[in-house]
C-alpha atoms as a PDB file:
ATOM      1  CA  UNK A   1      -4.238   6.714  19.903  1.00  0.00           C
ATOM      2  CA  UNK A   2      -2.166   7.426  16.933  1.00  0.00           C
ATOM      3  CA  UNK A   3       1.804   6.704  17.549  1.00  0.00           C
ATOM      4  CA  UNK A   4       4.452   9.538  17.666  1.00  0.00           C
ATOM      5  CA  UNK A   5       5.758   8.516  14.081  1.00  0.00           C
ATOM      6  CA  UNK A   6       2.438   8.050  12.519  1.00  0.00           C
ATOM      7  CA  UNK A   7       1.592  11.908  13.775  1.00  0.00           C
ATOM      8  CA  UNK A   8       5.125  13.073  12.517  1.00  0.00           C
ATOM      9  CA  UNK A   9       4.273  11.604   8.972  1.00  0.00           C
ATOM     10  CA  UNK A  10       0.957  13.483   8.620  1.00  0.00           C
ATOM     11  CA  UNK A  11       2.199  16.422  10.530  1.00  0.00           C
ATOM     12  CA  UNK A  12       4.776  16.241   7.789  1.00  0.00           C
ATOM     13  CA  UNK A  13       2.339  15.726   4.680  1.00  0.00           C
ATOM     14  CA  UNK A  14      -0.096  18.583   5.127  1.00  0.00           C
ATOM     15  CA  UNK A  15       1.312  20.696   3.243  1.00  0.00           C
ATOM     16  CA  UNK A  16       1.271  18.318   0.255  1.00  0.00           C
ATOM     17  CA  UNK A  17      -1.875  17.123   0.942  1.00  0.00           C
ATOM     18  CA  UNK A  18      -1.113  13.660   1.123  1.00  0.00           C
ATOM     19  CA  UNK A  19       1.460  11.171   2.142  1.00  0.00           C
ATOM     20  CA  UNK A  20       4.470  10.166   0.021  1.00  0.00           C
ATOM     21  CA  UNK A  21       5.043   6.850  -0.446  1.00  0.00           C
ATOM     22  CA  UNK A  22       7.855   5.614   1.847  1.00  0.00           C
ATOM     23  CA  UNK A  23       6.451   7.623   4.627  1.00  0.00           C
ATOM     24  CA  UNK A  24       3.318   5.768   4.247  1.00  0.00           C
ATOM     25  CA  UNK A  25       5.150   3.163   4.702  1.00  0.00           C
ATOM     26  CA  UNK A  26       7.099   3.861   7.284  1.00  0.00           C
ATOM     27  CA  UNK A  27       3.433   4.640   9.272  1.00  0.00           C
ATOM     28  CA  UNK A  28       2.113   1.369   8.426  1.00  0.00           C
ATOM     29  CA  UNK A  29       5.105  -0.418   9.663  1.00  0.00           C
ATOM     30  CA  UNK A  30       5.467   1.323  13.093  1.00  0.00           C
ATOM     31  CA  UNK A  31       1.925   0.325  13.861  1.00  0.00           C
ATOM     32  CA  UNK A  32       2.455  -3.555  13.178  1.00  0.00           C
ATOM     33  CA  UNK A  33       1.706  -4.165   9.604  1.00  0.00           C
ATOM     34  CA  UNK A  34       3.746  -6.295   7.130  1.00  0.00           C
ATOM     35  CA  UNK A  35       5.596  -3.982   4.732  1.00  0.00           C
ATOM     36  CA  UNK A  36       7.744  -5.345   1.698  1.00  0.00           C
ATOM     37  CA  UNK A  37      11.870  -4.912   2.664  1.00  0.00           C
ATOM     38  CA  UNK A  38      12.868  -1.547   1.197  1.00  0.00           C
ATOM     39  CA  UNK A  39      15.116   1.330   0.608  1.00  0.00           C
ATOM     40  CA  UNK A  40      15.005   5.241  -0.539  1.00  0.00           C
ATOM     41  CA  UNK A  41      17.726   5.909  -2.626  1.00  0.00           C
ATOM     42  CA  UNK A  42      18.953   9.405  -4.218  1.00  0.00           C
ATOM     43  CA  UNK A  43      21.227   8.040  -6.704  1.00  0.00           C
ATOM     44  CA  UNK A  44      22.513   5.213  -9.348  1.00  0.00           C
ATOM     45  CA  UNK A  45      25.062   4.004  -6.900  1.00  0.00           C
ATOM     46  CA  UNK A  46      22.520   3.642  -3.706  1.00  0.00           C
ATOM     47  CA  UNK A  47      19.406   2.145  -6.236  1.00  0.00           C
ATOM     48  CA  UNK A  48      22.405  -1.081  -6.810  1.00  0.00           C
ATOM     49  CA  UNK A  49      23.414  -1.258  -3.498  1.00  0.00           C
ATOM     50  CA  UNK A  50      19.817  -1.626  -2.051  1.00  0.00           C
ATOM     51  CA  UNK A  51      19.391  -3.941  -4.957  1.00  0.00           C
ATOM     52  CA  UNK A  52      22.425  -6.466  -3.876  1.00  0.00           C
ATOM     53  CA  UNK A  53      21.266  -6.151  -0.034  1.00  0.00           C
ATOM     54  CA  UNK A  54      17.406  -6.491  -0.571  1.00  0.00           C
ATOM     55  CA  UNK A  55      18.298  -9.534  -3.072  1.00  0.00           C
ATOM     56  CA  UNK A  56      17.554  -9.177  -7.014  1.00  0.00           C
ATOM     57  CA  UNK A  57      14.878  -9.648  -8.109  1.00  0.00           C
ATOM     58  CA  UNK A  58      13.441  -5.926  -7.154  1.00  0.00           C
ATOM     59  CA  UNK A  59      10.831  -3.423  -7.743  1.00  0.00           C
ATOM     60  CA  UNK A  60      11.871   0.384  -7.962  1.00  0.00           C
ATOM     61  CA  UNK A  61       9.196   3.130  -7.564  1.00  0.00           C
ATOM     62  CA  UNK A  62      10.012   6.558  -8.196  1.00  0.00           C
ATOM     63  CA  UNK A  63       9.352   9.054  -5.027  1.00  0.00           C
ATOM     64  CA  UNK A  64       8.154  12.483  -6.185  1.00  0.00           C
ATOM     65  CA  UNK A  65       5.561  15.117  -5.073  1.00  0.00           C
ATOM     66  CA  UNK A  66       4.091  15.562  -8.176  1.00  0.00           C
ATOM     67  CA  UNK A  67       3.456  11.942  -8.831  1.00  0.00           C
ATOM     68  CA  UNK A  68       0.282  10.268  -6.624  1.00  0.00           C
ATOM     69  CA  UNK A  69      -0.378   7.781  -9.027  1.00  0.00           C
ATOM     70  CA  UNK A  70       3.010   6.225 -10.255  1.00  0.00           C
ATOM     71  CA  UNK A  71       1.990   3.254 -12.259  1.00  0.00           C
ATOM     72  CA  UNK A  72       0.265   5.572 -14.730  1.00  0.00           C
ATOM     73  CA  UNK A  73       3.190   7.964 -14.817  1.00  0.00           C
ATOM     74  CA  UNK A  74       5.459   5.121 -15.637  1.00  0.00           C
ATOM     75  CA  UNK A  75       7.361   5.623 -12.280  1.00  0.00           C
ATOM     76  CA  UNK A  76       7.200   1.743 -11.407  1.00  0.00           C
ATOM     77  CA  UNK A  77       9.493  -1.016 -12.738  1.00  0.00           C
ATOM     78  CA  UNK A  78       9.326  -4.597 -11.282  1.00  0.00           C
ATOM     79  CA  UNK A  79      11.524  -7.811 -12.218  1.00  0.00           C
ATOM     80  CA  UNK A  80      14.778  -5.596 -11.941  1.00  0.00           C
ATOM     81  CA  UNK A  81      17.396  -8.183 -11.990  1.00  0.00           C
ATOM     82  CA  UNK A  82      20.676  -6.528 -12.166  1.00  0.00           C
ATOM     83  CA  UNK A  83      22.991  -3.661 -11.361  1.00  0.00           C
ATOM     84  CA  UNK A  84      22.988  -2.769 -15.254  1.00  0.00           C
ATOM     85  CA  UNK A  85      18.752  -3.107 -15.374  1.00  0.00           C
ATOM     86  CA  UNK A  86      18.522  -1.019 -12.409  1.00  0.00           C
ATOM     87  CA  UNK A  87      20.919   1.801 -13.775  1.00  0.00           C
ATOM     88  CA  UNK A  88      18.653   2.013 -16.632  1.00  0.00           C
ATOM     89  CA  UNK A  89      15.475   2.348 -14.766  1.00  0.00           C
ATOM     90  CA  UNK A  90      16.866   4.885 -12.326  1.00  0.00           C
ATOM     91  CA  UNK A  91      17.799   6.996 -15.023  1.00  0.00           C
ATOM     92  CA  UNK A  92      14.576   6.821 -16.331  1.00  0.00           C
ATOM     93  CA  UNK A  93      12.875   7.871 -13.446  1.00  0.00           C
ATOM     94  CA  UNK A  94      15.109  10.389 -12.381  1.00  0.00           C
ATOM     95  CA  UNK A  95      13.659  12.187 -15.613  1.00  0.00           C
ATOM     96  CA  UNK A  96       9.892  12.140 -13.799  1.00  0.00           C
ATOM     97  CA  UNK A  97       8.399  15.594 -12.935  1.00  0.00           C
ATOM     98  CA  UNK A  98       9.534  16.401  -8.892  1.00  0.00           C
ATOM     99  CA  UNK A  99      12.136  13.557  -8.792  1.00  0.00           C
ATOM    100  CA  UNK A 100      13.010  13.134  -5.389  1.00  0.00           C
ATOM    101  CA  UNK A 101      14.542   9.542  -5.429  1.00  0.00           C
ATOM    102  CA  UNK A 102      13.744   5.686  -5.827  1.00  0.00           C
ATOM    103  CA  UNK A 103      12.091   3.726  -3.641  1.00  0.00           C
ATOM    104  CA  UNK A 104      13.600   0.111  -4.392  1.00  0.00           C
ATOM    105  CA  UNK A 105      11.835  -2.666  -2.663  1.00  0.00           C
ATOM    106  CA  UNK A 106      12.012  -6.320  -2.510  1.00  0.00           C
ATOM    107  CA  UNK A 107       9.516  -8.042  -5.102  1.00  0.00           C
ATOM    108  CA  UNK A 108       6.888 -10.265  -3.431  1.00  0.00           C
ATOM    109  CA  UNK A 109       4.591 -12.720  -5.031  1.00  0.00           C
ATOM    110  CA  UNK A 110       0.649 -12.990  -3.964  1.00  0.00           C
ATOM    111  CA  UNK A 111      -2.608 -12.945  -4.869  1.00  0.00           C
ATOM    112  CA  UNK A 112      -3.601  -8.609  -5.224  1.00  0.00           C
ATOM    113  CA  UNK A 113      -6.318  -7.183  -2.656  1.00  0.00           C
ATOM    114  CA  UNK A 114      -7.071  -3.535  -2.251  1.00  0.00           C
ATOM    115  CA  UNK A 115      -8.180  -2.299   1.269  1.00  0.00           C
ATOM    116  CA  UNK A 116      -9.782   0.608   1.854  1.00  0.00           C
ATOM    117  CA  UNK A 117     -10.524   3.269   3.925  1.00  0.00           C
ATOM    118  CA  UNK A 118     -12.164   6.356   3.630  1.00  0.00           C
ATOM    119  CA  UNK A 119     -13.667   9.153   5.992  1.00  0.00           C
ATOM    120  CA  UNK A 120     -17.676   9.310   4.785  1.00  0.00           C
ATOM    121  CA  UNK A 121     -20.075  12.761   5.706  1.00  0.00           C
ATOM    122  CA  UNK A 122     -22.591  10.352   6.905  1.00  0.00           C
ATOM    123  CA  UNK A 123     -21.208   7.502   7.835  1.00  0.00           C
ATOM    124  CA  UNK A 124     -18.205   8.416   9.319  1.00  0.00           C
ATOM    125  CA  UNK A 125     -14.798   6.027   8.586  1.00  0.00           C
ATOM    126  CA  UNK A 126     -16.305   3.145   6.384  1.00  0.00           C
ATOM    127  CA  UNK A 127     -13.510   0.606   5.375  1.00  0.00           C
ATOM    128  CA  UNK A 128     -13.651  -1.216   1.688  1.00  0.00           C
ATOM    129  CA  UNK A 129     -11.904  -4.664   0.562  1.00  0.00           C
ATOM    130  CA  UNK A 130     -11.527  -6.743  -2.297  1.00  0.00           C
ATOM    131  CA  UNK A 131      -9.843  -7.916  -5.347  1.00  0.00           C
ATOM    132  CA  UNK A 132      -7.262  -5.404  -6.347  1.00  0.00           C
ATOM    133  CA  UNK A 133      -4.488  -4.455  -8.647  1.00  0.00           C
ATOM    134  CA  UNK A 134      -5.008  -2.270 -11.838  1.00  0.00           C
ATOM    135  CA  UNK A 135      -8.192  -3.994 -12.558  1.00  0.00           C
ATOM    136  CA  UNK A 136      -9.885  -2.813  -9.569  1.00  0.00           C
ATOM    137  CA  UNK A 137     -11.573  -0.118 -11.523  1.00  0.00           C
ATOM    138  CA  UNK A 138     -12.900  -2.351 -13.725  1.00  0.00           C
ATOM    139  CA  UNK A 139     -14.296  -5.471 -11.997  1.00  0.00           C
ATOM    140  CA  UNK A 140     -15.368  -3.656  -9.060  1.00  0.00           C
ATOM    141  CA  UNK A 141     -15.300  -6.970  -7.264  1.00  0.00           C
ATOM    142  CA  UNK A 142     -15.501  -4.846  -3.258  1.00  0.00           C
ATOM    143  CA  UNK A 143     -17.082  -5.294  -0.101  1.00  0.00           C
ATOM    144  CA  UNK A 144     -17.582  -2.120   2.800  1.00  0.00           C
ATOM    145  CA  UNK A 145     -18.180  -1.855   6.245  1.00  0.00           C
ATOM    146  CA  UNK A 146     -18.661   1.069   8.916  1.00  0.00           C
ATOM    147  CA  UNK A 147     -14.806   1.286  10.861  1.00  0.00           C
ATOM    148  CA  UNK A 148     -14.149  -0.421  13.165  1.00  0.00           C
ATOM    149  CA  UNK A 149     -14.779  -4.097  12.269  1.00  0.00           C
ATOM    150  CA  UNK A 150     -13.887  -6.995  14.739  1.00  0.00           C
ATOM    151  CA  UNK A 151     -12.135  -9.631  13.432  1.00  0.00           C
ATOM    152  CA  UNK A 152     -14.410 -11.913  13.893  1.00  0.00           C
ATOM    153  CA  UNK A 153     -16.672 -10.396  11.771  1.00  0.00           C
ATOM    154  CA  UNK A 154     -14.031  -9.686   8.654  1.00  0.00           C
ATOM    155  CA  UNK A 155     -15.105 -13.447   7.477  1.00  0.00           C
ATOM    156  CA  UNK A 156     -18.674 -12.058   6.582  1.00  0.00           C
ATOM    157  CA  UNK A 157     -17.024  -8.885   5.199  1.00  0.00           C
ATOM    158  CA  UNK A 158     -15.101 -10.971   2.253  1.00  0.00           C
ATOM    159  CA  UNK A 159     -17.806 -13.227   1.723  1.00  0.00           C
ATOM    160  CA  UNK A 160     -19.527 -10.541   0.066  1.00  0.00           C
ATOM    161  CA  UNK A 161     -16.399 -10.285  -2.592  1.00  0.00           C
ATOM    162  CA  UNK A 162     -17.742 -12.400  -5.504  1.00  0.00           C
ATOM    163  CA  UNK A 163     -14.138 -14.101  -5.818  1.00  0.00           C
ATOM    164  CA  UNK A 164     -13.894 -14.691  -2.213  1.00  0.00           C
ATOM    165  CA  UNK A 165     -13.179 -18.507  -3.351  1.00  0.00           C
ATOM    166  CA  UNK A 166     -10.227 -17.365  -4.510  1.00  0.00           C
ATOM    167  CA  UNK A 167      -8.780 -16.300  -1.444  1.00  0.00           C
ATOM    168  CA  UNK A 168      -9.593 -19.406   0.713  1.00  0.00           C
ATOM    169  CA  UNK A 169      -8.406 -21.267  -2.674  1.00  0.00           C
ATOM    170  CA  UNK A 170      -9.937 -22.656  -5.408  1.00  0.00           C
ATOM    171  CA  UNK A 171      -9.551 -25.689  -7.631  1.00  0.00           C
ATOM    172  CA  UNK A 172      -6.973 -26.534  -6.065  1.00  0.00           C
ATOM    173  CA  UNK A 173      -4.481 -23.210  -5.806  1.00  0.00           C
ATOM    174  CA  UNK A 174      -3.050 -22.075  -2.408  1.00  0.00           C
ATOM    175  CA  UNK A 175      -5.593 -19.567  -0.703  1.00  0.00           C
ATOM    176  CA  UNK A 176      -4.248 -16.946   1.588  1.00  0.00           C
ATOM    177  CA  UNK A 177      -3.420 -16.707   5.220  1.00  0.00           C
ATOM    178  CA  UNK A 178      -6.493 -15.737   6.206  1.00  0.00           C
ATOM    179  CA  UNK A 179      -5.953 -15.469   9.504  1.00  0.00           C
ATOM    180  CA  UNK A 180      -3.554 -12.796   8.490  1.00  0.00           C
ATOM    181  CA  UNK A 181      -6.126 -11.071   6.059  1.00  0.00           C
ATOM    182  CA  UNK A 182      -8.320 -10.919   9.237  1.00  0.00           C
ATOM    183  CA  UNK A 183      -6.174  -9.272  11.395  1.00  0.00           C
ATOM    184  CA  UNK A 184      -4.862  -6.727   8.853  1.00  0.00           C
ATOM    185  CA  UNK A 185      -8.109  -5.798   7.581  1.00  0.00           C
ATOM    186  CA  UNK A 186      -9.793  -5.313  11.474  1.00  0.00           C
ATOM    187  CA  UNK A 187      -6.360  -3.134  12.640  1.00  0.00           C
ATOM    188  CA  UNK A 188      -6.628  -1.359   9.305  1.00  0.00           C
ATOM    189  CA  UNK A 189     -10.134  -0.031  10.245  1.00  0.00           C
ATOM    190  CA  UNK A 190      -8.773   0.559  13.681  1.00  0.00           C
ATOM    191  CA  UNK A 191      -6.323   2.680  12.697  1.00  0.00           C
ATOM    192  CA  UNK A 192      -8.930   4.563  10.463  1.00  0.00           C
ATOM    193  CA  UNK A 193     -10.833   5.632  13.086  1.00  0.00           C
ATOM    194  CA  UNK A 194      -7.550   6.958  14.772  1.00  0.00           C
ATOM    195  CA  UNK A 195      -6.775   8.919  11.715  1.00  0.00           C
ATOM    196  CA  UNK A 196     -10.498  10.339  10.668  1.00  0.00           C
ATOM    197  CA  UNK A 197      -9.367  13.784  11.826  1.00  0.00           C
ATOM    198  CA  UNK A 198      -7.014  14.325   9.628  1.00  0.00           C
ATOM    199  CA  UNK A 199      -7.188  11.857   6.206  1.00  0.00           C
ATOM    200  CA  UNK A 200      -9.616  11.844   3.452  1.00  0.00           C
ATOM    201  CA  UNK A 201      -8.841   8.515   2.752  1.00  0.00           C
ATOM    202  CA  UNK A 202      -6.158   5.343   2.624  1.00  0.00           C
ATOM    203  CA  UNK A 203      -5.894   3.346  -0.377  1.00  0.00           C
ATOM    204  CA  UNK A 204      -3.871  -0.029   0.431  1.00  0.00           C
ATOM    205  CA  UNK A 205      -3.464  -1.543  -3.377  1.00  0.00           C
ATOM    206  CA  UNK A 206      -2.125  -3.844  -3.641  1.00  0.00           C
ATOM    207  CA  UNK A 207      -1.700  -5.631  -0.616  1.00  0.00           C
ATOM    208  CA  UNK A 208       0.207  -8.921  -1.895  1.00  0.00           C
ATOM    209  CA  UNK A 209      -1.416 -11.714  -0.088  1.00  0.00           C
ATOM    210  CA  UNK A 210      -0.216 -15.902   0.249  1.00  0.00           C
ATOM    211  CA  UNK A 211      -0.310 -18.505   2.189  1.00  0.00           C
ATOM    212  CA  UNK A 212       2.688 -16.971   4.372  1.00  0.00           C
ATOM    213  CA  UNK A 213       2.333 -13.477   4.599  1.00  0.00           C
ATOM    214  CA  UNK A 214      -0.306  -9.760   3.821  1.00  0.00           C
ATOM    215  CA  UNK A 215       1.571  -7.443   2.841  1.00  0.00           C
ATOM    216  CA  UNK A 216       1.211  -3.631   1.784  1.00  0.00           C
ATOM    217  CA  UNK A 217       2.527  -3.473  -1.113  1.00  0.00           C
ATOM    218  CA  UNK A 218       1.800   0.051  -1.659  1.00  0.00           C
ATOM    219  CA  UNK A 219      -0.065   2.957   0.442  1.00  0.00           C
ATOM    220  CA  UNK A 220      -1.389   6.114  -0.911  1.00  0.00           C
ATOM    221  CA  UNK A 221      -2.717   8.650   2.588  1.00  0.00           C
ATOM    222  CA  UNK A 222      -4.805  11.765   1.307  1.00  0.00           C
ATOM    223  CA  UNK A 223      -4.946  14.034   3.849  1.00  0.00           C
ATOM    224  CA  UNK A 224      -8.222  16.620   4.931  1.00  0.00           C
ATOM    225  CA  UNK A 225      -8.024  19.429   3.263  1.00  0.00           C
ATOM    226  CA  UNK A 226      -7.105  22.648   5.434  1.00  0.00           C
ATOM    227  CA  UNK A 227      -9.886  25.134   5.212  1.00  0.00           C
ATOM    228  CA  UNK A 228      -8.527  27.898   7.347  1.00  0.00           C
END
């Protein structure tokens, strides 16, 4: 059963049509996932002050309702390493069609997975995973199951990626947590099936993982479109 905030944020959305960024967020977190330390700011002034609490190096992502994909907008900056950088790139962004702030976050290492979701005519909520980042389109390197998956079964899931070695490490690099992967990945597709009524789909990419921690990196909700 979906959680009072995680209704509030899509009860908030539909008119949109899908989920801003830090609400996403904010959704994810409430139900128990690892989310990067972060901050919405309106204004120069607020972007620094997150910047010296969160701990420079940062990432700042502009927050608008015109903008679903930001990276190809040129509404993301990472490596932001002081108050003078960061003054620079919120002016920048403030400049972005529908400006509605910054979202300045702390800046994680990791290898880059996508997960999934989406709500299928036939199938019903299938769940996807694999290698992510901005090459994602391009090496296509994803496995998909039927929601929900046990955890005990997400092992068999990612064996399917072809670079699957790299997450359980190869040639000697660290691998992931996978005991971490597993349980983000199986509550993911939990929480799909809770949601099927109202998204279209949930697009986790990328989710920054290591030998620590998974985290969501970024979220993007699409909501069912309202017929009536």
């Amino acid at each position: 059963m979906l959680s009072e905030t995680a209704v509030a944020v899509l009860e908030e959305s539909k008119k949109r049509g899908w989920v801003l960024e830090p609400d996403a967020k904010r959704l994810f977190a409430d139900a128990g996932f690892d989310v990067p330390v972060s901050e919405r700011v309106r204004s120069e002034d607020e972007a620094v002050a997150a910047g010296e609490r969160i701990g420079w190096p940062v990432v700042a992502k502009v927050v608008s309702p015109d903008v679903i994909h930001k990276s190809e907008a040129g509404g993301v900056a990472i490596g932001i390493e002081s108050p003078g950088a960061m003054r620079e790139v919120f002016a920048r962004l403030s400049n972005i069609d529908g400006f509605e702030g910054v979202l300045v976050e702390e800046m994680l290492p990791g290898i880059e997975l996508i997960i999934g979701g989406k709500i299928d005519v036939q199938f019903g909520p299938v769940v996807l995973a694999g290698m992510g980042g901005v090459g994602v389109e391009i090496y296509r390197d994803t496995a998909i199951r039927m929601a929900p998956i046990e955890e005990k079964k997400v092992d068999s899931m990612l064996d399917d990626i072809v670079a699957s070695s790299i997450l359980r490490g190869y040639r000697g690099s660290a691998g992931v947590n996978m005991e971490k992967l597993r349980k983000l990945i199986a509550g993911f597709s939990s929480l799909i099936v809770e949601m099927a009524d109202l998204v279209e789909s949930v697009d986790l990419n990328p989710v920054l993982c290591t030998e620590e921690r998974c985290v969501i990196a970024d979220a993007r909700i699409i909501l069912k479109k309202n017929d009536k």
